[in-house]
Structure formats: structure tokens, C-alpha cells
Protein backbone atom coordinates (compact mmCIF):
# COMPACT_ATOMS: atom_id res chain seq x y z
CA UNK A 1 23.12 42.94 -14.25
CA UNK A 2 24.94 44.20 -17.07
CA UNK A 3 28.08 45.48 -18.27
CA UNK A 4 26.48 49.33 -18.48
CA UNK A 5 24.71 48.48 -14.76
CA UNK A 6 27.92 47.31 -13.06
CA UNK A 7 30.29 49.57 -14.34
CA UNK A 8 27.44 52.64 -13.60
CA UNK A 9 28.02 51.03 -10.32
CA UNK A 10 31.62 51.59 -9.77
CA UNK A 11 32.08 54.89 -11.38
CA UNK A 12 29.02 56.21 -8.97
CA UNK A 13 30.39 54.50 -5.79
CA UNK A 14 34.33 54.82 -6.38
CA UNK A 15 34.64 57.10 -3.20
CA UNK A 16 32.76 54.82 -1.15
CA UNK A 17 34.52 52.21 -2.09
CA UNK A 18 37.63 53.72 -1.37
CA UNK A 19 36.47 54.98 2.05
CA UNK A 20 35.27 52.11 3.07
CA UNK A 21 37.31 49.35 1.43
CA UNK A 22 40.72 51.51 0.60
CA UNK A 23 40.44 50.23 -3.32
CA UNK A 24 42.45 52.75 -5.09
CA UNK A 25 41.58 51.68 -8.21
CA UNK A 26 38.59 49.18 -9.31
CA UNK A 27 37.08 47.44 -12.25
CA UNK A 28 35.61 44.91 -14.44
CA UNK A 29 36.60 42.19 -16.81
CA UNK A 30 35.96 38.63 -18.08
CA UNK A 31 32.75 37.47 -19.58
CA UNK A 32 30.91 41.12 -18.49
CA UNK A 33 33.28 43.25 -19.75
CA UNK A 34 33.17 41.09 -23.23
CA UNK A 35 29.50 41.26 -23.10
CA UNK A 36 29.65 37.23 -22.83
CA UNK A 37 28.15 36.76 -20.14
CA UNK A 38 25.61 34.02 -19.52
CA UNK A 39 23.00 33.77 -16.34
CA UNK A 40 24.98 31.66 -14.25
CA UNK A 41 28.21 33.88 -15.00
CA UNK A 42 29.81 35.65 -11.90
CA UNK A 43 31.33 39.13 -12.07
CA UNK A 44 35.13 39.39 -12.36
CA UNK A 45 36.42 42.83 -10.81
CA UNK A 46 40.28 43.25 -10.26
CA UNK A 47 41.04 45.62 -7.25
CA UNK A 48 44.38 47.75 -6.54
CA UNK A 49 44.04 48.04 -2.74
CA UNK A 50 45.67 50.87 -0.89
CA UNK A 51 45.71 48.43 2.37
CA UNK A 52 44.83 45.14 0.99
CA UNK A 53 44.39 42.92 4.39
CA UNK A 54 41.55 40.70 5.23
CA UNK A 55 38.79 43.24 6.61
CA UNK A 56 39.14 45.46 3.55
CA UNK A 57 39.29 42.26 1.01
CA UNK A 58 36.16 40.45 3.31
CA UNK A 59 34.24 43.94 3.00
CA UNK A 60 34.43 44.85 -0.49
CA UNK A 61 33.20 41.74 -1.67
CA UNK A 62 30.53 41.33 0.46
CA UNK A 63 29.43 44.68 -0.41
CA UNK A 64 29.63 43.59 -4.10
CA UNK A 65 27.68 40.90 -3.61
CA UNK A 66 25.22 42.32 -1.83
CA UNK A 67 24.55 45.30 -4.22
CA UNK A 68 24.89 42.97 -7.40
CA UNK A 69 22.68 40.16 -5.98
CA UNK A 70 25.34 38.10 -7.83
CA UNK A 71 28.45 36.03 -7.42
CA UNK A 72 31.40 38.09 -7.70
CA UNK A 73 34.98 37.07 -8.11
CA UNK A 74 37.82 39.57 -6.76
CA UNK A 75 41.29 39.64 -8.45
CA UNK A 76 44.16 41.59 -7.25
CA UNK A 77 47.78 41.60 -8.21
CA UNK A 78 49.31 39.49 -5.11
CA UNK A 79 46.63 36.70 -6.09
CA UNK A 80 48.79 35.77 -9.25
CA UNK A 81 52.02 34.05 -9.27
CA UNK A 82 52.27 34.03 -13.00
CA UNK A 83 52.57 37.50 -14.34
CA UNK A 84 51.74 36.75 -17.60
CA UNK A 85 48.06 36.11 -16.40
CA UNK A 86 48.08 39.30 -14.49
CA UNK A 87 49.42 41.81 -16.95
CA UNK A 88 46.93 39.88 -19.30
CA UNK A 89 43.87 40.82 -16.73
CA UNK A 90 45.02 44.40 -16.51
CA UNK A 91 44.81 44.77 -20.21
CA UNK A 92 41.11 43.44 -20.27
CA UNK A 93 40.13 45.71 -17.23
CA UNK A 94 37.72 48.89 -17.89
CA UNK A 95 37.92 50.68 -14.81
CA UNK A 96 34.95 52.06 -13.18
């Protein structure tokens, strides 16, 4: 995958997503987003859940996974204690 393929990806199956997962807003960052990825990279996307509980969480990234055929990481703001890291994330993100 690449950066262009994953964020394609998003931006063509945001309402999906939504429907199905309630992820209001969706995107990438980390070594993709930098274009520093290597093969045995994973995908980073951070998530803004309208109903973040376990089905939705569970759900999205198995269907991640499953469409990437690659590991994927899922970030979302109640995952970080530290702030700092967080607003740091959110300033790396591109949005699909």
C-alpha cells in the first residue's frame, strides 16, 4: 500500500465507515503519511468516533485490516493520557 492508496481508501469509503463503524472523522499518520514507510511498517490511522465502544472499535479495524492486507494500528483521543502526544498526532494527521 501506499500513502496515495490508503488515503484513496478513506476519502472513497468515509460514509461506510461512518455507517458502519460511527467514525466521524478518520485518517492517516506516522511512517505512511511521511512517506517513510518500510515493508514491515503498519498503518497508523487516528479515529474520532461518534460512539467509540468495543463493537465499533473491533469492526473498524478489522475492516482495515482486511481491505489493507496489512497491520494497522488505531489511535483515538481517549487512548492517550499525555496530551502532548495527542495534540502532536492530530497535527501529523491528513484526513481521508
Amino acid at each position: 500500500m501506499t500513502k496515495r492508496e490508503i488515503l484513496n481508501f478513506l476519502k472513497s469509503h468515509k460514509n461506510e465507515i461512518y455507517q458502519k463503524f460511527k467514525a466521524k472523522k478518520i485518517g492517516l499518520f506516522g511512517s505512511f503519511a511521511k512517506n517513510e514507510n518500510s515493508k514491515n511498517s503498519d498503518i497508523d490511522i487516528y479515529v474520532e468516533f461518534e460512539e467509540k465502544n468495543f463493537d465499533n472499535l473491533v469492526g473498524l479495524y478489522e475492516y482495515l485490516e482486511n481491505s489493507f492486507h496489512q497491520k494497522v494500528d488505531i489511535y483515538y483521543p481517549h487512548k492517550f493520557s499525555d496530551k502532548r502526544v495527542l495534540e502532536k498526532i492530530k497535527k501529523e494527521v491528513i484526513y481521508g
